[in-house]
C-alpha atoms as a PDB file:
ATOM      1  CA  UNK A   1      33.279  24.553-102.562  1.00  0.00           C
ATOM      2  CA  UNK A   2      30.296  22.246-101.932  1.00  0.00           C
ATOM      3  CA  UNK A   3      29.713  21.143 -98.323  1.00  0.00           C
ATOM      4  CA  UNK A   4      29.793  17.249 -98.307  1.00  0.00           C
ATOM      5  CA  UNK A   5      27.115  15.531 -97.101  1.00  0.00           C
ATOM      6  CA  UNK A   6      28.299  14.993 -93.613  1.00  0.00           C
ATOM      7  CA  UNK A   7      28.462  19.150 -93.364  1.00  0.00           C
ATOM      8  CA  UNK A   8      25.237  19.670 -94.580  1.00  0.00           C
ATOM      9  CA  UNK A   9      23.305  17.527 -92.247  1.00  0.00           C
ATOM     10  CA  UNK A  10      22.422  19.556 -88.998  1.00  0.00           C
ATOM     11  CA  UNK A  11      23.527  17.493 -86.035  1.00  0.00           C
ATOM     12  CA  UNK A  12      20.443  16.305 -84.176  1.00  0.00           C
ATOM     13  CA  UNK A  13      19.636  18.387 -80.966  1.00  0.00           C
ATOM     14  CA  UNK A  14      20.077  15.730 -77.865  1.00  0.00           C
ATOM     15  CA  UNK A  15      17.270  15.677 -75.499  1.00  0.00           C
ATOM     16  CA  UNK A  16      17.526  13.575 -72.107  1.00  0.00           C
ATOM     17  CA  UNK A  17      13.982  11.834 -71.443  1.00  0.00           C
ATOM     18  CA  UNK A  18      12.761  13.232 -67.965  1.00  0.00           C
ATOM     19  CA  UNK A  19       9.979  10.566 -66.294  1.00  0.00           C
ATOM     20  CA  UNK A  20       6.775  12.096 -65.800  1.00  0.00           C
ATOM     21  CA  UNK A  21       6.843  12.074 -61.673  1.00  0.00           C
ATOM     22  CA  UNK A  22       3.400  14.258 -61.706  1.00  0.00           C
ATOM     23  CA  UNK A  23       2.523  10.895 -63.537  1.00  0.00           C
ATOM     24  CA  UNK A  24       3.652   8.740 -61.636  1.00  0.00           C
ATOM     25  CA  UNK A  25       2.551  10.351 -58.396  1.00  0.00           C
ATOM     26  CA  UNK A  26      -1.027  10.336 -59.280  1.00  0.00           C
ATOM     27  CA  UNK A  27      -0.819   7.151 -60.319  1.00  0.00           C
ATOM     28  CA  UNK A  28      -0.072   5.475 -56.645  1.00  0.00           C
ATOM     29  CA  UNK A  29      -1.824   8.860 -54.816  1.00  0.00           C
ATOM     30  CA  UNK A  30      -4.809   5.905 -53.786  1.00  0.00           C
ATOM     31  CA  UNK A  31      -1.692   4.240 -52.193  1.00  0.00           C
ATOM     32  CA  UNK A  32      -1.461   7.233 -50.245  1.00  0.00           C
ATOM     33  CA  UNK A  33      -4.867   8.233 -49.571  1.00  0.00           C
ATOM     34  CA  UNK A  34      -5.322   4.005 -48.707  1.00  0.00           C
ATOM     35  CA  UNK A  35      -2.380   4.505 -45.522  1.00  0.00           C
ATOM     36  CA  UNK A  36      -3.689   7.611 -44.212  1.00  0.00           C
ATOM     37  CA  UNK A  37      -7.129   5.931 -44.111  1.00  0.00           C
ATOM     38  CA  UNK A  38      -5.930   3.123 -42.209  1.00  0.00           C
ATOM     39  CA  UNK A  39      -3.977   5.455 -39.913  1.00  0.00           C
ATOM     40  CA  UNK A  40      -6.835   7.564 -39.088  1.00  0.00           C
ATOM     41  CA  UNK A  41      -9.188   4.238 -38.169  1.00  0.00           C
ATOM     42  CA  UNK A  42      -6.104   2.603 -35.971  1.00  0.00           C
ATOM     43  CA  UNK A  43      -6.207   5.938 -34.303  1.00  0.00           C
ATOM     44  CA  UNK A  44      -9.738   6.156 -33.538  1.00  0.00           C
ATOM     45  CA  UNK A  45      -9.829   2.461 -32.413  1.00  0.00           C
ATOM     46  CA  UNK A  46      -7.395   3.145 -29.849  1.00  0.00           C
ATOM     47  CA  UNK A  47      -9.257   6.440 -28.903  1.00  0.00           C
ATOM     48  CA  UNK A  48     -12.518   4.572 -28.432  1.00  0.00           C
ATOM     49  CA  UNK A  49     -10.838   1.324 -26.867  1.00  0.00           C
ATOM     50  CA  UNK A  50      -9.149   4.113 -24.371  1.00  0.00           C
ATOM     51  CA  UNK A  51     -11.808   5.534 -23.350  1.00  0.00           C
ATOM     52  CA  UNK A  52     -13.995   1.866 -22.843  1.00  0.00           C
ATOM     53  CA  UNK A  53     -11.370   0.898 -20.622  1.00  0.00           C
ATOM     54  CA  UNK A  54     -10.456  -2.055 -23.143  1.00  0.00           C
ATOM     55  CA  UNK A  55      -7.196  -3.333 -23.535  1.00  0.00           C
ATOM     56  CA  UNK A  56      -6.547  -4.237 -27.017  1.00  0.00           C
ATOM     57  CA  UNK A  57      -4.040  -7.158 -26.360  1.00  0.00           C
ATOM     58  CA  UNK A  58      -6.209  -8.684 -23.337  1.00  0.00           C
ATOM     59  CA  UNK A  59      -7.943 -11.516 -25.185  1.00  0.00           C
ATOM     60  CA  UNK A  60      -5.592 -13.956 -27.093  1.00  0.00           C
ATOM     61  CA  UNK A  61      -5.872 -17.019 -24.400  1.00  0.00           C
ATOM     62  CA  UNK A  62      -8.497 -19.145 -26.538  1.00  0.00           C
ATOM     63  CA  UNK A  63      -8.893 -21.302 -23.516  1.00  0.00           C
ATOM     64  CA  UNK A  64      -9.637 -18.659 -20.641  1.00  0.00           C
ATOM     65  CA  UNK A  65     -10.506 -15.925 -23.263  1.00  0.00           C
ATOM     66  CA  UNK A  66      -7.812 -13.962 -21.322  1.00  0.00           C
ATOM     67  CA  UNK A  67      -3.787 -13.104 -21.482  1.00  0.00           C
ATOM     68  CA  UNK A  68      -1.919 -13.927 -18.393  1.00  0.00           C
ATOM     69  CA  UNK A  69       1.202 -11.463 -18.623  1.00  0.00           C
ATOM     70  CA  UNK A  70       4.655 -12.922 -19.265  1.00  0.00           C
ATOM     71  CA  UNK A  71       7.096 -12.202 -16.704  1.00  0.00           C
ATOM     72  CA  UNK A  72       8.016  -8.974 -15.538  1.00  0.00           C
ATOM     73  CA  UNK A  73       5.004  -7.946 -17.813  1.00  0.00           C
ATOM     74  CA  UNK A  74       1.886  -6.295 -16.303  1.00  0.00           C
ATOM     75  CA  UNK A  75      -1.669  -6.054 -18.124  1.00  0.00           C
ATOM     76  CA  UNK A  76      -2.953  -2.103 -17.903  1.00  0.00           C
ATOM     77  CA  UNK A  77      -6.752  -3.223 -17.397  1.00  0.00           C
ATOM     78  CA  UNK A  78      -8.097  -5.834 -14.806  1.00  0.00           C
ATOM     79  CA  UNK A  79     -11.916  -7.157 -14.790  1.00  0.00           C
ATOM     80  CA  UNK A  80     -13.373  -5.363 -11.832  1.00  0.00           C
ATOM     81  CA  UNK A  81     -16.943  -6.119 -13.059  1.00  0.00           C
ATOM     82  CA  UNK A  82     -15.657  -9.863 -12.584  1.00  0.00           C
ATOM     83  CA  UNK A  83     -14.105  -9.358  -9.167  1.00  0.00           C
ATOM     84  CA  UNK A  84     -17.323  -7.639  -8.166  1.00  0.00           C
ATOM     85  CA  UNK A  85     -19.231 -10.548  -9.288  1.00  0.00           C
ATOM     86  CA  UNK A  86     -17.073 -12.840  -7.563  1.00  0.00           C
ATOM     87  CA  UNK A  87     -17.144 -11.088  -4.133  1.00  0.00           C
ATOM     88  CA  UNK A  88     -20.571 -10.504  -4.060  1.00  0.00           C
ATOM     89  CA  UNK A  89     -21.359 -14.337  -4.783  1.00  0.00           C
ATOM     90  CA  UNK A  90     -18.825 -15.311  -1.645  1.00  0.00           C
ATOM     91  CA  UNK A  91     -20.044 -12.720   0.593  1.00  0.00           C
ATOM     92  CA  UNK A  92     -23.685 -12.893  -0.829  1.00  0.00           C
ATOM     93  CA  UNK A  93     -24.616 -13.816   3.292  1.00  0.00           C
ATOM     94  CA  UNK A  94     -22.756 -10.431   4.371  1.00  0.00           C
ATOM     95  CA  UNK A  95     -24.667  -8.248   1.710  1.00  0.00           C
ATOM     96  CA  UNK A  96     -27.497 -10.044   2.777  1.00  0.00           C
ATOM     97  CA  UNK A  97     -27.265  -8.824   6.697  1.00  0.00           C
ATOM     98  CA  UNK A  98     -26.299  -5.255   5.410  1.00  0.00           C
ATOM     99  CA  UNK A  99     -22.425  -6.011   7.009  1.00  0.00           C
ATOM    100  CA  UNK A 100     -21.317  -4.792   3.809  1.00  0.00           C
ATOM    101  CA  UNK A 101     -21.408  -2.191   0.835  1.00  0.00           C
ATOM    102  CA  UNK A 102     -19.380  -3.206  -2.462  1.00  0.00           C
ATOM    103  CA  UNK A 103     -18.453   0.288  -4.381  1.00  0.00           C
ATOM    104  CA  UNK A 104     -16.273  -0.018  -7.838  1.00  0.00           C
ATOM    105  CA  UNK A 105     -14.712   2.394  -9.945  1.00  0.00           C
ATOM    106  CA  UNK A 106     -12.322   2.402 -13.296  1.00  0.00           C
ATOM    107  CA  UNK A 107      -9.287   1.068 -11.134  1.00  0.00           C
ATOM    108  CA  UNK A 108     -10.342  -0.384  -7.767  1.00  0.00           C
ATOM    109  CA  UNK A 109     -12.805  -1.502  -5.874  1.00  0.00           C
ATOM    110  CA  UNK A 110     -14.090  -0.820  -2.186  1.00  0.00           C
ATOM    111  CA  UNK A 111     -15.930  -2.871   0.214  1.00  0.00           C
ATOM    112  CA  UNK A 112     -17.307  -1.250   3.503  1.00  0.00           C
ATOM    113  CA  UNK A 113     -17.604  -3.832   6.580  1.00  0.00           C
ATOM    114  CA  UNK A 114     -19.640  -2.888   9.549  1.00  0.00           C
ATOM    115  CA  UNK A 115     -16.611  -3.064  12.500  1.00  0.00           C
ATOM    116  CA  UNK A 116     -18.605  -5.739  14.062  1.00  0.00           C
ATOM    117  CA  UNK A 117     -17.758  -8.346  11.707  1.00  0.00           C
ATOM    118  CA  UNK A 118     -14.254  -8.108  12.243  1.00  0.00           C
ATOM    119  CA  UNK A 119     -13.525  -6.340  16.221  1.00  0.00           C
ATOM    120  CA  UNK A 120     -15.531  -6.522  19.393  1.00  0.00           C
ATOM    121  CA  UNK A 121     -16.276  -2.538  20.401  1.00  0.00           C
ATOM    122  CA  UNK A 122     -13.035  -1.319  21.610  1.00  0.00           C
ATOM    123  CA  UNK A 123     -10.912  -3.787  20.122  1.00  0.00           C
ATOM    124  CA  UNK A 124      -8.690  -4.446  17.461  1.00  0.00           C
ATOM    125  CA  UNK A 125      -7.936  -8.361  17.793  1.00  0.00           C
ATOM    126  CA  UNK A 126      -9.378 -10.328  14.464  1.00  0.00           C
ATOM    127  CA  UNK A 127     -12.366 -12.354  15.536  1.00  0.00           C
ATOM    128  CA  UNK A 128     -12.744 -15.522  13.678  1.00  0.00           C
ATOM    129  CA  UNK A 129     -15.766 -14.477  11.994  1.00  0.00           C
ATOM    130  CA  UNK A 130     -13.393 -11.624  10.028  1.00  0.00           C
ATOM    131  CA  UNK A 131     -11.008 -14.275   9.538  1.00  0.00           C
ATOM    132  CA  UNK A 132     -13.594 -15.784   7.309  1.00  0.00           C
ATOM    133  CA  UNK A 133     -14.595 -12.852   5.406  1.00  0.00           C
ATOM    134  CA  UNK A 134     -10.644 -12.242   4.539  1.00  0.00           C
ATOM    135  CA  UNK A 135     -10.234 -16.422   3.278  1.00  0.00           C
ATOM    136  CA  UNK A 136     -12.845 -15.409   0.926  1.00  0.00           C
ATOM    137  CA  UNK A 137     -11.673 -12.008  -0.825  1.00  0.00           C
ATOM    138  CA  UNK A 138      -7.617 -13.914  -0.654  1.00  0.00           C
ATOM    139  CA  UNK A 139      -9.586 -16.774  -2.984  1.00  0.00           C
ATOM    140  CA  UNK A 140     -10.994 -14.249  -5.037  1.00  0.00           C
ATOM    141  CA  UNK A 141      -7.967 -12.354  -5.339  1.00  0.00           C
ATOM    142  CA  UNK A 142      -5.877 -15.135  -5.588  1.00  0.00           C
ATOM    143  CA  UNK A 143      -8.113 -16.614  -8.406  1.00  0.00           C
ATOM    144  CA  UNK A 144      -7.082 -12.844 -10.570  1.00  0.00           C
ATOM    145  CA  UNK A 145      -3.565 -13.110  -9.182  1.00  0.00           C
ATOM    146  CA  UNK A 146      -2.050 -12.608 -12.337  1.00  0.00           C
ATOM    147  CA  UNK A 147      -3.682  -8.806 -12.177  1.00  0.00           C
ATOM    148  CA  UNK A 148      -1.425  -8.142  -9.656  1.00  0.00           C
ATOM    149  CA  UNK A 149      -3.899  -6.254  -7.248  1.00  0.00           C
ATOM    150  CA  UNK A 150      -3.083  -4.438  -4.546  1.00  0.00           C
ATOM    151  CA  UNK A 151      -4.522  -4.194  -1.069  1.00  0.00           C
ATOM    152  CA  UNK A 152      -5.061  -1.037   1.164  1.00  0.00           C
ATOM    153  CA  UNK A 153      -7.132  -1.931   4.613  1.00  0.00           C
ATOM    154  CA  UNK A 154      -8.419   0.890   6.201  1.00  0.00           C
ATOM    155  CA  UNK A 155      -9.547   1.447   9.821  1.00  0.00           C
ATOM    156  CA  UNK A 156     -12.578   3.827  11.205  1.00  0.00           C
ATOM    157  CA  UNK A 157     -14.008   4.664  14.478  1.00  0.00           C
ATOM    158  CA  UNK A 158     -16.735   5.979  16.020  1.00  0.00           C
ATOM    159  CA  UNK A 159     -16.723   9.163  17.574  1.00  0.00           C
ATOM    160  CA  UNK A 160     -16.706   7.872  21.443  1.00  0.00           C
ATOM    161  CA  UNK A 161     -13.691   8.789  23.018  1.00  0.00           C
ATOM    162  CA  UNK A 162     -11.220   5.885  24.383  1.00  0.00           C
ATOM    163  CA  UNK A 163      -8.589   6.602  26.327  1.00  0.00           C
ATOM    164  CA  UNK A 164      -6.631   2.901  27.597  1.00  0.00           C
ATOM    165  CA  UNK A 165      -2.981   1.800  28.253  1.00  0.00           C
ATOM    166  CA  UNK A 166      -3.254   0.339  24.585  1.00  0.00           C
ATOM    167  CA  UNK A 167      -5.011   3.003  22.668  1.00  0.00           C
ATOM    168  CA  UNK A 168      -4.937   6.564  24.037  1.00  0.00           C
ATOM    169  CA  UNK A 169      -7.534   7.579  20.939  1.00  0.00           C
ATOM    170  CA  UNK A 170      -9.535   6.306  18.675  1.00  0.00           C
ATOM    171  CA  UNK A 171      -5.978   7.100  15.869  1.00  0.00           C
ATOM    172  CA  UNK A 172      -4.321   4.510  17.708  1.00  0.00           C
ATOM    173  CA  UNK A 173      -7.619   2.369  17.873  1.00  0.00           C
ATOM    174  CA  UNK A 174      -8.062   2.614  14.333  1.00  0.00           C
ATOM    175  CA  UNK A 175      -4.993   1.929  12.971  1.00  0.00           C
ATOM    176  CA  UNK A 176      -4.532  -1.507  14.998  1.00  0.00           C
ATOM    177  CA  UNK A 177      -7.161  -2.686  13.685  1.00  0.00           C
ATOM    178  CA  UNK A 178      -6.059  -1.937   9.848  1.00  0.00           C
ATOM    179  CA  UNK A 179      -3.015  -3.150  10.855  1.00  0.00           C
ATOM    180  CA  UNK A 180      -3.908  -6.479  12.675  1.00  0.00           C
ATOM    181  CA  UNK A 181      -5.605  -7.062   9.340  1.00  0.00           C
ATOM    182  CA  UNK A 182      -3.092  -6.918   7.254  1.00  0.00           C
ATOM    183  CA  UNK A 183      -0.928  -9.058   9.319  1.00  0.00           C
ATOM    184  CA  UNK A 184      -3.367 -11.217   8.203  1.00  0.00           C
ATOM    185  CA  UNK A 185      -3.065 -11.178   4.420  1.00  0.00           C
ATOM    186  CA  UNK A 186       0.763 -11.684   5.337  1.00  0.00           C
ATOM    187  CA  UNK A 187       0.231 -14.594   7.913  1.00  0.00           C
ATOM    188  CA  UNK A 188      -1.495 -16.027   4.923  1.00  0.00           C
ATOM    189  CA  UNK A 189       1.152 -15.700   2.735  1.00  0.00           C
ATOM    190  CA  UNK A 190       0.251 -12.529   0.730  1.00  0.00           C
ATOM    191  CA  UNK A 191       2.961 -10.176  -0.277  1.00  0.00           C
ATOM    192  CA  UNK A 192       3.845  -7.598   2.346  1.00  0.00           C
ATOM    193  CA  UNK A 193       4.706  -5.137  -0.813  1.00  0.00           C
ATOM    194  CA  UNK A 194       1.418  -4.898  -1.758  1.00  0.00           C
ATOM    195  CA  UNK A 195      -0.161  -4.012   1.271  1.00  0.00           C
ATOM    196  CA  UNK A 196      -1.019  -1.372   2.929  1.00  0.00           C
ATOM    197  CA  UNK A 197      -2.825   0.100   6.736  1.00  0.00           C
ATOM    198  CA  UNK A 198      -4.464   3.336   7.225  1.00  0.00           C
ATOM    199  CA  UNK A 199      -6.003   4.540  10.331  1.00  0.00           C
ATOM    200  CA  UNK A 200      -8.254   7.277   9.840  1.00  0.00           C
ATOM    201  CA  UNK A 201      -9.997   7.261  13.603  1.00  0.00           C
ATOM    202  CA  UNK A 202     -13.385   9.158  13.470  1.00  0.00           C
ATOM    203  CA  UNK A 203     -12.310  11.425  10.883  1.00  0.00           C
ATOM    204  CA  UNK A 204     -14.877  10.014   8.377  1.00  0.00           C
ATOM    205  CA  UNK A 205     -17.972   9.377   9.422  1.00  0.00           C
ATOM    206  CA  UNK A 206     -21.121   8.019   7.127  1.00  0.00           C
ATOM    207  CA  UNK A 207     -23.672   8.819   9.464  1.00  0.00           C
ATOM    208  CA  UNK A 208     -24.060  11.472  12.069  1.00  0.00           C
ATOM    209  CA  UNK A 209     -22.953   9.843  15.372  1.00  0.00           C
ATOM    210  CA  UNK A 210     -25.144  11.447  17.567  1.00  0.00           C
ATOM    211  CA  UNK A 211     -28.482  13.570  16.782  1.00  0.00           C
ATOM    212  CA  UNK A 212     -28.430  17.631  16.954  1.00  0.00           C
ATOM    213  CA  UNK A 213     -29.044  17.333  20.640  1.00  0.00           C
ATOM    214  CA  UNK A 214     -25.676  15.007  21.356  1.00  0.00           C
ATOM    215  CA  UNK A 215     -27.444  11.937  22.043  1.00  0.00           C
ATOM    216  CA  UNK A 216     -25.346   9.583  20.410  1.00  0.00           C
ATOM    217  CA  UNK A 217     -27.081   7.607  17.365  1.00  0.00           C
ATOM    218  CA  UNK A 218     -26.325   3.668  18.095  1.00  0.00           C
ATOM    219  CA  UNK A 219     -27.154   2.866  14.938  1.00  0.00           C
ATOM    220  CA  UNK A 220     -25.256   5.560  12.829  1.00  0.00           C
ATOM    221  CA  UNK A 221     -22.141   4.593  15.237  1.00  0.00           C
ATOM    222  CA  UNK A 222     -22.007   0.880  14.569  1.00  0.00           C
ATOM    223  CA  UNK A 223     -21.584   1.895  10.608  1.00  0.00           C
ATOM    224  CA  UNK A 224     -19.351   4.578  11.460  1.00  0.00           C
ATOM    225  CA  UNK A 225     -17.341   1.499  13.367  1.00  0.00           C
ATOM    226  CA  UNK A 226     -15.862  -0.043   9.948  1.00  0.00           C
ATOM    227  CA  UNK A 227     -13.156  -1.812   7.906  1.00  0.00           C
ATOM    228  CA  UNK A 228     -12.926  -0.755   4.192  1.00  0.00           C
ATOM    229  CA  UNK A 229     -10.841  -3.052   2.653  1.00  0.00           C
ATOM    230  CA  UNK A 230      -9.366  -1.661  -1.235  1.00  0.00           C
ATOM    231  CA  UNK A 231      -8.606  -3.348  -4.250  1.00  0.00           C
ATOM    232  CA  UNK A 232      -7.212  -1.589  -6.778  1.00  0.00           C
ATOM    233  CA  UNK A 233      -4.327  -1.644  -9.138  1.00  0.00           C
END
């Protein structure tokens, strides 16, 4: 018997469309290459800002040009080219006389004072004349307050001995003096936490106090007499 028609007609074979995902791939792969581009130049701006000692998110104050941190929040880089500038312009007269040496790194900033601007010779009670020099770096600092600086004063000697009922050594000489100094930052109502005294007596000289025979060098002592006062943060 004869097929009917329905028999005779092969049933279709099914086939399930697949997408073409090589396709489609290639055609967003400038997507792709587009992100890792802009990965790779965000990474190298950070690199290069890194190593310039720029921070990135400094500048967005289009009054001052600068970003004073919200609270609680503390900016990684402070202008020590501009607190340089602006010590060396209030103690211009000091630099002047050769009282004082300015010295800046990355992070902080040192300024050597001859003794004699602060102490008589043996002495560690702030004459007025060091009072003067401090009212001028607090204005400075207070100015950049927002950077948060901190303060470390240290105290030198010269390498004649003392021995008094005060200071048995130059140590104890050394550190009064640092200290007496920082009682003055407090006194003028600067933080106590961010301050700090060291007394380093004749430990670290800058000049030879006396000459290879032992005759002492007045000179070379009155620099080795000194008050380095550090900013850093």
């Amino acid at each position: 018997m004869a097929k009917n028609f329905s028999e005779q007609i092969q049933p279709r074979r099914q086939f399930n469309v697949i997408p073409d995902i090589d396709a489609d791939h290639n055609n967003r792969g400038w997507q792709l290459t587009y992100l890792d581009t802009i990965t790779l130049l965000l990474a190298f701006i950070i690199i290069m800002a890194g190593i310039a000692g720029v921070n990135l998110f400094l500048f967005d104050d289009p009054e001052t040009g600068l970003r004073s941190p919200k609270e609680g929040e503390q900016l990684v880089q402070a202008p020590i080219m501009e607190l340089e500038a602006d010590l060396e312009t209030l103690l211009y007269d000091k630099i002047e006389e050769g009282a004082l040496l300015i010295e800046t790194e990355d992070r902080e900033l040192r300024m050597h004072f001859r003794g004699s601007s602060f102490y008589e010779v043996g002495q560690a009670e702030l004459l007025p004349s060091g009072q003067i020099i401090i009212d001028r770096i607090l204005e400075v600092i207070h100015a950049l307050d927002f950077y948060r600086f901190k303060v470390d004063i240290e105290g030198h000697a010269d390498s004649t001995p003392i021995q008094t009922l005060r200071f048995p050594s130059n140590w104890e000489l050394s550190v009064a003096r640092a200290s007496n100094i920082v009682r003055y930052f407090v006194e003028t109502g600067f933080e106590p936490e961010r301050l700090k005294a060291s007394g380093y007596g004749d430990t670290f000289p800058v000049a030879p106090n006396t000459d290879p025979y032992g005759n002492p060098i007045p000179e070379n002592q009155d620099m080795n007499r000194r008050v380095v006062i550090r900013l850093y943060y």
